[in-house]
Every structure is written in structure tokens, then in C-alpha cells.
Protein backbone atom coordinates (compact mmCIF):
# COMPACT_ATOMS: atom_id res chain seq x y z
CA UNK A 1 4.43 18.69 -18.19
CA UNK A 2 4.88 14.95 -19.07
CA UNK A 3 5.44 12.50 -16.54
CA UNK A 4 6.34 15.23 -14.15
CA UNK A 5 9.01 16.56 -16.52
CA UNK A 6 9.22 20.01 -17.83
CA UNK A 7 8.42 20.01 -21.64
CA UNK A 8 11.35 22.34 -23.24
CA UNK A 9 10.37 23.59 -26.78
CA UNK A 10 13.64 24.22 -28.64
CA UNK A 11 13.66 26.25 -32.07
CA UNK A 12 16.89 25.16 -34.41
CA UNK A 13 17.61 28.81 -35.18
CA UNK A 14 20.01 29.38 -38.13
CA UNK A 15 21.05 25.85 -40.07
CA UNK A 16 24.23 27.78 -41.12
CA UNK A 17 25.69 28.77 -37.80
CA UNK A 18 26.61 26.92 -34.88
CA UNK A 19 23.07 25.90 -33.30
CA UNK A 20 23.11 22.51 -34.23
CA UNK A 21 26.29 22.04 -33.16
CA UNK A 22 25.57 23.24 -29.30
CA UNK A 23 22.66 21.34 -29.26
CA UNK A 24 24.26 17.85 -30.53
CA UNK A 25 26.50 18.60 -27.79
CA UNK A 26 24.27 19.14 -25.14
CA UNK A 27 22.12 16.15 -26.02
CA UNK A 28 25.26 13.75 -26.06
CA UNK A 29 25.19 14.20 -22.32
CA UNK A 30 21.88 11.55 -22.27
CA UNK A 31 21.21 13.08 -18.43
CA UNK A 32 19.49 15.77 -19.38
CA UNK A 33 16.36 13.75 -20.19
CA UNK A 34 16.21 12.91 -16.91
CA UNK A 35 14.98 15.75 -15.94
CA UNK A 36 13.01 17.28 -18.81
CA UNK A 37 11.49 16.27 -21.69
CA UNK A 38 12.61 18.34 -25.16
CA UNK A 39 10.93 18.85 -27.96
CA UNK A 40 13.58 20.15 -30.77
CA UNK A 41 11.82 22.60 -33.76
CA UNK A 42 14.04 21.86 -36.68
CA UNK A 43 15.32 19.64 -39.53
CA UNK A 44 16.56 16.06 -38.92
CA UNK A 45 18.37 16.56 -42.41
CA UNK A 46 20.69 19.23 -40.89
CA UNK A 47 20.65 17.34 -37.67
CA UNK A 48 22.29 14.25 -39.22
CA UNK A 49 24.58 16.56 -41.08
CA UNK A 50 26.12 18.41 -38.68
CA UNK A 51 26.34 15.68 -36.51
CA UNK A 52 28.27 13.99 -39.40
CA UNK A 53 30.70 16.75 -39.62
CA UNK A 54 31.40 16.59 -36.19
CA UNK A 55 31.73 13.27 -36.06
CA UNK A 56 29.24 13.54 -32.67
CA UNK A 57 28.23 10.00 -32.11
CA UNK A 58 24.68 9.09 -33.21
CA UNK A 59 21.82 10.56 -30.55
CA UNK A 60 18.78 8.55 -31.07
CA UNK A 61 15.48 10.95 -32.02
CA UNK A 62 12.25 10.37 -31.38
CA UNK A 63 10.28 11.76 -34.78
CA UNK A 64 6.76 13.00 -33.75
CA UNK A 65 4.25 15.22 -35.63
CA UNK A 66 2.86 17.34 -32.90
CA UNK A 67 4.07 18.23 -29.59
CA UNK A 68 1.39 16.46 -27.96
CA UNK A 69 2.72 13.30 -28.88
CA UNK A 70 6.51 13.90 -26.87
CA UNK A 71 7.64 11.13 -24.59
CA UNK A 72 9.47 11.10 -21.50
CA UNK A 73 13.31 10.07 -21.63
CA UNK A 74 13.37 10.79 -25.16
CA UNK A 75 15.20 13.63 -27.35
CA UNK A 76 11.81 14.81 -29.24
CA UNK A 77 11.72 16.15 -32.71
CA UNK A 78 9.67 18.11 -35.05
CA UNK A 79 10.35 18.59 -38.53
CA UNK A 80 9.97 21.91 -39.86
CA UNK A 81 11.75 22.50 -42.89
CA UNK A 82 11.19 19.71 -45.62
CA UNK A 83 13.70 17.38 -47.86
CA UNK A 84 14.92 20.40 -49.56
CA UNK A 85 16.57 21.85 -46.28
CA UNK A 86 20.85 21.95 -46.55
CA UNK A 87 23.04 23.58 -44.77
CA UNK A 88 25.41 26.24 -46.25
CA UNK A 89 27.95 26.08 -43.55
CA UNK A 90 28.74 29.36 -42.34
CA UNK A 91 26.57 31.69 -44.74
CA UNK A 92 23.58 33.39 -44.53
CA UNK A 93 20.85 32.31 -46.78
CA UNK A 94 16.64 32.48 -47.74
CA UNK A 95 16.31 29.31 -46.52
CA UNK A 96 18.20 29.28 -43.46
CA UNK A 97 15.80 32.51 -42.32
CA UNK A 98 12.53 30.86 -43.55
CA UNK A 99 13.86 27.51 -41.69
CA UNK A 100 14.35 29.66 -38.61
CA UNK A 101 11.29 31.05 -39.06
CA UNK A 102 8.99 28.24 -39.27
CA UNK A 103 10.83 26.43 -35.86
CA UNK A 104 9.90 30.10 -34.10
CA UNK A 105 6.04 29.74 -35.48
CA UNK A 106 5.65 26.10 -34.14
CA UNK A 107 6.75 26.51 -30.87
CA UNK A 108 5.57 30.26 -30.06
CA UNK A 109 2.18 28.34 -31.26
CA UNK A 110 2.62 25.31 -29.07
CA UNK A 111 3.74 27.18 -25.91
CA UNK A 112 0.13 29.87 -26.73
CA UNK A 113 -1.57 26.55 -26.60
CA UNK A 114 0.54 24.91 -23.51
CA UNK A 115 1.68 22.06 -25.48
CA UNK A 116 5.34 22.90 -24.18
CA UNK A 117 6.00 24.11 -20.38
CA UNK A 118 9.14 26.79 -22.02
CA UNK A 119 10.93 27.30 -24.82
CA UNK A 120 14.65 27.71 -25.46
CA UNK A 121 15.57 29.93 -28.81
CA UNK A 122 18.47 28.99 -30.56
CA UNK A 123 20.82 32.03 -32.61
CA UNK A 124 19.13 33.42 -35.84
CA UNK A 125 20.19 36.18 -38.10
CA UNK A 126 17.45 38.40 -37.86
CA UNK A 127 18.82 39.79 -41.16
CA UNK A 128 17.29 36.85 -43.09
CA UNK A 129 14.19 36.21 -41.47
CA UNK A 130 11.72 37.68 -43.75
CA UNK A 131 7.67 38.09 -43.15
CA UNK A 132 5.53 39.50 -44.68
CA UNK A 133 4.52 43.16 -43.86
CA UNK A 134 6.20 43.26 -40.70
CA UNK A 135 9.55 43.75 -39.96
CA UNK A 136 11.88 41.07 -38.22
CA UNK A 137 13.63 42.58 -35.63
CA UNK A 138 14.63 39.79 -33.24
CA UNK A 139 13.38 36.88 -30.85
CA UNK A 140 12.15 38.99 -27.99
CA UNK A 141 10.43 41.32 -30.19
CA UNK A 142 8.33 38.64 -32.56
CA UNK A 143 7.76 37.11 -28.89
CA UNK A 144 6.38 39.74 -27.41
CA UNK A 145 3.99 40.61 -30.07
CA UNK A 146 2.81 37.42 -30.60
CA UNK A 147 2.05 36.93 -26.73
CA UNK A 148 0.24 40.25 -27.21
CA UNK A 149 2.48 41.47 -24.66
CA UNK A 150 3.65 45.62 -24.68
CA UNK A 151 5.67 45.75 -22.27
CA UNK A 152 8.71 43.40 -21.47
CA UNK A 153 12.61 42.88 -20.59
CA UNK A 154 15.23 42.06 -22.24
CA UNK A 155 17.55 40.43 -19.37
CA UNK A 156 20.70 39.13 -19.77
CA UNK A 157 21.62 36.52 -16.79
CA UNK A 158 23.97 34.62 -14.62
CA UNK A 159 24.84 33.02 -11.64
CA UNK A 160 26.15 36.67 -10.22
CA UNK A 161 25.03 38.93 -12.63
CA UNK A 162 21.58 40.04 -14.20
CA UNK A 163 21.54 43.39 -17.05
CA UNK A 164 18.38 44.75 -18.04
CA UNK A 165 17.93 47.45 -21.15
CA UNK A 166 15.53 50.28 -20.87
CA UNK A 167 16.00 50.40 -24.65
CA UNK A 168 16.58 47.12 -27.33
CA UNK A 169 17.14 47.06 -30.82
CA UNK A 170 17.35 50.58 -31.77
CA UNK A 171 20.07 52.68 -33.34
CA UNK A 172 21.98 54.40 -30.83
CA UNK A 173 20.86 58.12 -32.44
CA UNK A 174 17.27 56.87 -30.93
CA UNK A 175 18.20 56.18 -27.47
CA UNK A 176 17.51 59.50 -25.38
CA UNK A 177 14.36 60.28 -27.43
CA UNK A 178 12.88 56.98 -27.03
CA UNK A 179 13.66 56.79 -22.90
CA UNK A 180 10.61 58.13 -21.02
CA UNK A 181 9.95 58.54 -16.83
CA UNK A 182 7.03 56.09 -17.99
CA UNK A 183 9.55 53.71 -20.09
CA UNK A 184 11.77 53.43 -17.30
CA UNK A 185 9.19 52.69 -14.29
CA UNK A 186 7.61 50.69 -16.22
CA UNK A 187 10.75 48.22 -17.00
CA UNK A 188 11.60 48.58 -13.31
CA UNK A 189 8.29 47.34 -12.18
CA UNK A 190 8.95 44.60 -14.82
CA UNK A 191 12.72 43.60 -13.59
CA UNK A 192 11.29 43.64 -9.81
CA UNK A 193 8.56 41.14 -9.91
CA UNK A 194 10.72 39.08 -12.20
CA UNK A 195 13.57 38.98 -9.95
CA UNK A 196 10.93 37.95 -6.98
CA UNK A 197 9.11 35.70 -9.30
CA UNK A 198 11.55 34.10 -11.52
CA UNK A 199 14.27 34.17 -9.28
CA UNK A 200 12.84 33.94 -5.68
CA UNK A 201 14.28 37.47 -4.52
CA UNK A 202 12.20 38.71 -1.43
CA UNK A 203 13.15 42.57 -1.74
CA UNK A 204 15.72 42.52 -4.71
CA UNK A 205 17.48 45.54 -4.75
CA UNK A 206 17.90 47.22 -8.29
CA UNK A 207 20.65 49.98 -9.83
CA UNK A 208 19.77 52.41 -12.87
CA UNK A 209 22.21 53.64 -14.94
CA UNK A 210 22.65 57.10 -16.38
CA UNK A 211 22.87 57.62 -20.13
CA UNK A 212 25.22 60.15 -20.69
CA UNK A 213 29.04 60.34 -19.83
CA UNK A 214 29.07 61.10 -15.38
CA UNK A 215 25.37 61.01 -15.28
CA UNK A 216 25.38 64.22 -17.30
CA UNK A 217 27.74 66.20 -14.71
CA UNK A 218 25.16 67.83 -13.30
CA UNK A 219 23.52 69.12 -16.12
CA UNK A 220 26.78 70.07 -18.37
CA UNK A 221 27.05 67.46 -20.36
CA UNK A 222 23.23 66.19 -20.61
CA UNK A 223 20.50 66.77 -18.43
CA UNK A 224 18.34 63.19 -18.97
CA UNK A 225 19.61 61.96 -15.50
CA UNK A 226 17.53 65.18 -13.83
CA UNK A 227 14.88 65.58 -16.51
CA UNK A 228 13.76 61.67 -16.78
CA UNK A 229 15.67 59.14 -15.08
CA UNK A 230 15.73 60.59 -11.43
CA UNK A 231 11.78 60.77 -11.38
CA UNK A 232 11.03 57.36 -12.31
CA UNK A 233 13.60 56.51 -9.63
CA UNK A 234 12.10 58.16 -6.85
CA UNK A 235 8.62 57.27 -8.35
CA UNK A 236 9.18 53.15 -7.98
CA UNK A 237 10.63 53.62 -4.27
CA UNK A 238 7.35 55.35 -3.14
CA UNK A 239 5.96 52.24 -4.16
CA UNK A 240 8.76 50.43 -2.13
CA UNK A 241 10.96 48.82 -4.47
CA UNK A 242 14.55 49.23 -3.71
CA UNK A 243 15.99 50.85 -6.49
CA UNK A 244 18.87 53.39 -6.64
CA UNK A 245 20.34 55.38 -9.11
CA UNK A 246 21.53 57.21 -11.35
CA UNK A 247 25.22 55.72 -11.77
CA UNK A 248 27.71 56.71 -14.20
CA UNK A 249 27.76 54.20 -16.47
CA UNK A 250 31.73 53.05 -16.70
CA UNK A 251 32.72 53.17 -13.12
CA UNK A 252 29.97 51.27 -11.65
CA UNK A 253 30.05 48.16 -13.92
CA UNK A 254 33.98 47.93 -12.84
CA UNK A 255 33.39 48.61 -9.02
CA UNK A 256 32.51 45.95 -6.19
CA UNK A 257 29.32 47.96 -5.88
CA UNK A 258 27.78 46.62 -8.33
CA UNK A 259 28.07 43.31 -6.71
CA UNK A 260 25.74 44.68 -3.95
CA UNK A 261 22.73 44.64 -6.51
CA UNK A 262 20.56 42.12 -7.64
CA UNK A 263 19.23 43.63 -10.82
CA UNK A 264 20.58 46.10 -13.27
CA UNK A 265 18.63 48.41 -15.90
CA UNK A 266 20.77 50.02 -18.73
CA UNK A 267 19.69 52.90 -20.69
CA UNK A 268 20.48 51.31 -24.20
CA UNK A 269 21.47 47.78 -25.72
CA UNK A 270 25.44 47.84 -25.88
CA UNK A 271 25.56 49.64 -22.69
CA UNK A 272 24.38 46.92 -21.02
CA UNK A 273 25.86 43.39 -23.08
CA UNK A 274 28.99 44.92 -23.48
CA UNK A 275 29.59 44.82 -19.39
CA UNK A 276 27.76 41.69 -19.55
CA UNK A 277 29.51 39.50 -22.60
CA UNK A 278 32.38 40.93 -21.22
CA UNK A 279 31.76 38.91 -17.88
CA UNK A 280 30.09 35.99 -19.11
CA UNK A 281 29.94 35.57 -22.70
CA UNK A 282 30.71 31.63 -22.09
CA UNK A 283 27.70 31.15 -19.65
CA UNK A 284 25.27 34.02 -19.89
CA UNK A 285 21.63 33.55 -21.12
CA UNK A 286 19.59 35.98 -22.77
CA UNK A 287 15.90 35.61 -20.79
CA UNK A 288 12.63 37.94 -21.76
CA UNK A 289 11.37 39.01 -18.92
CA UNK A 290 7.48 39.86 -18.71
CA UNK A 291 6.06 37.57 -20.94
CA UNK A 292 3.48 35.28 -19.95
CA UNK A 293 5.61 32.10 -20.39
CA UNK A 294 9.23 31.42 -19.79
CA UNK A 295 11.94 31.84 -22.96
CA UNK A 296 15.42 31.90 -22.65
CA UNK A 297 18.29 31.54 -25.62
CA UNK A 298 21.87 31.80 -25.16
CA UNK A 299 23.88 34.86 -25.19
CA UNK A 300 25.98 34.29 -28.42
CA UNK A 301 24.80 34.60 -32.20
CA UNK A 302 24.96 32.74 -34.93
CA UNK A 303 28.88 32.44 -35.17
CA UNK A 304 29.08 31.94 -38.72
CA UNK A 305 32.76 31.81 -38.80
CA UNK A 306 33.57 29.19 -36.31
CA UNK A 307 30.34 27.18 -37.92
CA UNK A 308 30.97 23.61 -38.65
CA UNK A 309 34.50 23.60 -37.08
CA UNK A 310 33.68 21.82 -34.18
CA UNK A 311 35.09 24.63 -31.45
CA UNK A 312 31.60 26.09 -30.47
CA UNK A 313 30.86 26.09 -26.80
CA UNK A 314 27.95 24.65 -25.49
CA UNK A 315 27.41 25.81 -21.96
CA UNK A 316 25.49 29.16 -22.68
CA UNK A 317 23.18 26.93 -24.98
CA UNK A 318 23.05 24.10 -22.04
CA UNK A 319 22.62 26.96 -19.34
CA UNK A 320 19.99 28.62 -20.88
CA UNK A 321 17.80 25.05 -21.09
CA UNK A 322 18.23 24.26 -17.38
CA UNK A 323 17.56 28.32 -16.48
CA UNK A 324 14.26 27.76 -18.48
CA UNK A 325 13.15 24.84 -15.88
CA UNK A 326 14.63 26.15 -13.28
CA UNK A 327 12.36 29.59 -13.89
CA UNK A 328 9.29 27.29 -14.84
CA UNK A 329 9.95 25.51 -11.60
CA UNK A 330 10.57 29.09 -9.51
CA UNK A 331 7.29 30.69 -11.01
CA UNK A 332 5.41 27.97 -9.86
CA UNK A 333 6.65 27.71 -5.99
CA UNK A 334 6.01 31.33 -5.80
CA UNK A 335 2.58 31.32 -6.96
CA UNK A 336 2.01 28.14 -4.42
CA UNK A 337 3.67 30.20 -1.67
CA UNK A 338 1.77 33.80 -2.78
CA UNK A 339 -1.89 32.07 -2.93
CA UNK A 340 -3.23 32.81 0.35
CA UNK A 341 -0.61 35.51 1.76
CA UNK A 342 -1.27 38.61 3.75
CA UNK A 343 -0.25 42.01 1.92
CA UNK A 344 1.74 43.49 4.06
CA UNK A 345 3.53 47.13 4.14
CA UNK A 346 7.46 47.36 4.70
CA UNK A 347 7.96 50.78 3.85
CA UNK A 348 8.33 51.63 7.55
CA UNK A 349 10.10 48.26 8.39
CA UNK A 350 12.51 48.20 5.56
CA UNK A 351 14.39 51.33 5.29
CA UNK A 352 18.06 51.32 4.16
CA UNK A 353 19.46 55.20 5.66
CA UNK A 354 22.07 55.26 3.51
CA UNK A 355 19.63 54.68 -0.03
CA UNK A 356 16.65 56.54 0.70
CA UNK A 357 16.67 58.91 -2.15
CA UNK A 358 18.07 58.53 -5.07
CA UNK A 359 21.06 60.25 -5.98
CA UNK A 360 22.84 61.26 -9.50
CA UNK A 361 25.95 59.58 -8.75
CA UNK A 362 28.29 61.81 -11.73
CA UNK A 363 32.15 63.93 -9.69
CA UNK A 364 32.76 60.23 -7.48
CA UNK A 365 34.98 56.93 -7.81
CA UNK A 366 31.75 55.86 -10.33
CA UNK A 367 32.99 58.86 -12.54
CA UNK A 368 36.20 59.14 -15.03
């Protein structure tokens, strides 16, 4: 921290979409420094272009060489791309990936080395971020990895609603061979103590959803619910966390009872962003659960095609900075609060009747 302010690393992401434009936005709003201190990962070249383009009036920078050097009430930034670097509104290019690249080295190394308090990703193509002898397949992957970190969350958040995948970026034909009873407990245990952690839930209460069409129907039309899902179900409430579950898929993300749950764990990606975007695609933040520092980057992509026109929204970017303090902030007060506390069992004070057991939810009102 610096002068009691969070620092908040921020990595440009792709010069060619619409990062620079959310961020020029946010930072015209000259409050924000008042309550944390960012450090921006990027180009001042495509900074002063963009905001050029917009006509954004000027935002005065303060140019350091190392994060170490940040100062309070100032809009920090570190060059990471040299002269060369321009902007190819709208297209992806080799040097918008190596650009986006280089901002996610500096800051994953600066937040390793607790230069920066969190850091706040901006939209890349993953497509053109190239290194060498691995393969690029998004934020919370490289992350993870180089945190040294196996197991994780992909969460997508809100005020009202928080979306977990079992499974990330894998192709669809993957999914029900790469979903385990081990897989799934463990990403429950992993969505429970972030949702008491990050969030400050005492006993958050968690749904799992099936994977195939009505949970399966009892076996006729998949038999994953039984087999896998069920089991690490009942498994995580003998160690009393509330979780409940299996629900069919499409009638539970529509119903009010969803509403009832804190925390949500979807078998595979698109089952689980398309019921969130669909919600909030304006405000939502994409936050990696389980690492050993706090990341967050907004919900949308690149946008290529609205790049450089001025019409991006801002608030997803601009949520997902204050959600990164405020779970830097939450992490903190419960460790303070959790130092010297007593361990204490609920299980016998903390029944709900009507959710003991799970249940395969697949011929009700969740079904169609």
C-alpha cells in the first residue's frame, strides 16, 4: 500500500480494442485516486492516441520506471512497449499480443514481489499472444501458472449474482470427460472460502448445476448427475458447506430460486457466462478465485468493432478496479477477525430440513 492506498496494477491489454478507451474514461473521473493509487502497464504512445481520437481531455501521467516509485494521488504509468508501439484500430496484430504480453509479465512480476496490492487485467485476444513453448490460453490460466497455483476459479461477479465454472477454456466435446467428483469438490471448496473470504459470507450457500439436458432424466439422457456430480455434492456437505444440487441447467438460471443462493458452479464455460452476460454484461467482472493475490478484469473482450468509436462502456472496467480493493480490503478484515477465533462445529446447529441431501432436481418447474 502507499500512503494507506491500495496500489492497483493495471495491464493495457490489446492496443487495438477498446481498453484504452475504458480506462481514459475511468481516469477522467480524477476521484478515483482518492482512494487508490494505480499503476497502468502499457504504452503512453497509444495512451495519447486514443485519447486523441476521443477527444478525452488531457489526464496528467505520472511516468515512473518501476512500481516502487508510484505516488499517491497520481495516475501511475509504466511503459512497456517502446516508440515503435501504434495502434491498428480495431485489428488484431503481432504487436498488439506481444504489447499485451509484456504489461501481463510486469505486473504478474510486481504483484509475486508485492510491489502492487492487486491487479486489474484489461481485454486481450488470447489469439495473438504468442510465447514461446507454451500455449496462451487466457488471463486466468497464465495467472494461475505463474502463481504456481493448480487449482482455482474462474468467477464471474456482481452486486446479485456470482457464476463459477467447473470447467474453462475447453472445447465443449471435452466437458464431461474432463469433470471429476475430485474436480468438482475441489472448485466448491474453492468458491466457499472465497465467498467467506473475499466477500464476507458467514455460511454462503452454493447451487451446482447438472450438465446434461434435466439433470440427465434420471439416467435417460446422461447419467453424470448420479455417476459424478451427486457425490461431490454430498461429499462437501459432510464437511458442512451448504451446497445443493444438481439443477437442471435452463430452469434454474430463469427461476427466483436462484436468487436464494450466494454462489453458483457451472459444469462448463458458456453454461455459465451466457446466464451471466445475459444479466450483467454492462457491470459484471470476471474475478479468479483461489489465487494467492486478488485479480479481477472486466467481463467484455476486446470489442474490436466498436474500437476507437468512442461508444465503449466503462463501468465493467471501473467495477472491476473498485471490486479489486474492495476484495483486498475484505481479505484483510477477515484475516484480522479469523486470527485468534475458536473453531467451532455447526453441523448440529445449522441444519436447513428442507436441503439436507442433495437432490437431482431433472421432471420439476427447473425442467423443460
Amino acid at each position: 500500500m502507499k500512503d494507506g492506498k491500495i496500489i492497483v496494477g493495471i495491464t493495457h491489454g490489446d492496443i487495438n480494442g477498446i481498453s484504452y478507451e475504458v480506462m481514459l474514461k475511468t481516469f477522467e473521473d480524477n476521484r478515483i485516486i482518492d482512494f487508490c493509487t494505480p499503476v497502468i502497464y502499457g504504452s503512453t504512445k497509444i495512451w495519447g492516441f486514443y485519447r486523441n481520437l476521443l477527444k478525452i481531455e488531457n489526464i496528467n501521467l505520472n511516468l515512473i520506471m518501476s512500481s516502487k516509485d508510484a505516488r499517491s494521488k497520481c495516475i501511475n504509468f509504466i511503459n512497456v512497449m517502446n516508440d515503435n508501439a501504434h495502434a491498428e484500430v480495431g485489428h488484431s496484430t503481432q504487436m498488439a499480443g506481444e504489447g499485451a504480453l509484456k504489461a501481463l509479465q510486469a505486473a504478474a512480476r510486481d504483484i509475486r514481489e508485492k510491489k502492487i496490492d492487486v491487479m486489474v487485467t484489461a481485454p486481450i485476444n488470447k489469439y495473438n499472444v504468442q510465447i514461446p513453448g507454451k500455449k496462451f490460453i487466457g488471463h486466468t490460466e497464465f495467472l494461475a501458472d505463474d502463481a504456481g497455483v493448480q487449482n482455482y476459479l474462474m468467477l464471474m461477479v456482481n452486486d446479485n449474482l456470482k457464476i463459477g465454472v467447473i470447467t474453462g477454456h475447453i472445447p465443449l466435446k471435452d466437458v464431461s470427460k474432463s469433470i471429476s467428483t475430485k474436480l468438482i469438490l475441489q472448485k466448491i471448496d474453492i468458491l466457499n472460502e472465497s465467498l467467506k473470504k473475499d466477500f464476507l459470507m458467514v455460511k454462503p450457500r452454493i447451487a451446482v448445476l447438472g450438465l446434461n439436458p434435466h439433470c440427465g432424466d434420471n439416467g435417460l439422457i446422461g447419467t453424470e448427475e448420479k455417476e459424478i456430480i451427486l457425490p461431490a455434492i454430498k461429499e462437501a456437505q459432510g464437511k458442512n458447506i451448504l451446497v445443493f444440487g444438481p439443477y437442471s441447467a435452463d430452469g434454474f438460471l430463469s427461476s427466483e430460486t436462484s436468487k436464494k443462493f450466494d454462489g453458483i458452479l457451472a459444469m462448463y464455460h458458456d453454461q455459465g457466462m451466457i446466464a451471466f452476460k445475459s444479466r450483467a454484461f454492462d457491470t459484471g467482472v470476471n474475478y479468479t478465485a483461489g489465487l494467492p493475490f486478488v485479480r479481477t478484469s472486466p467481463a467484455h473482450g476486446t470489442a474490436y468493432e466498436i474500437s476507437g468509436q468512442g461508444t465503449a462502456n466503462a463501468d465493467s472496467f471501473r467495477t472491476a478496479l473498485y471490486m479489486a480493493c474492495d476484495i483486498f480490503k475484505n481479505r484483510n478484515r477477515y484475516n484480522e477477525m479469523n486470527a485468534h477465533s475458536l473453531k467451532i462445529d455447526i453441523s448440529a446447529t445449522h441444519k436447513h430440513n428442507d436441503h439436507d441431501d442433495a437432490t437431482i432436481i431433472a421432471n420439476d418447474d427447473y425442467s423443460a
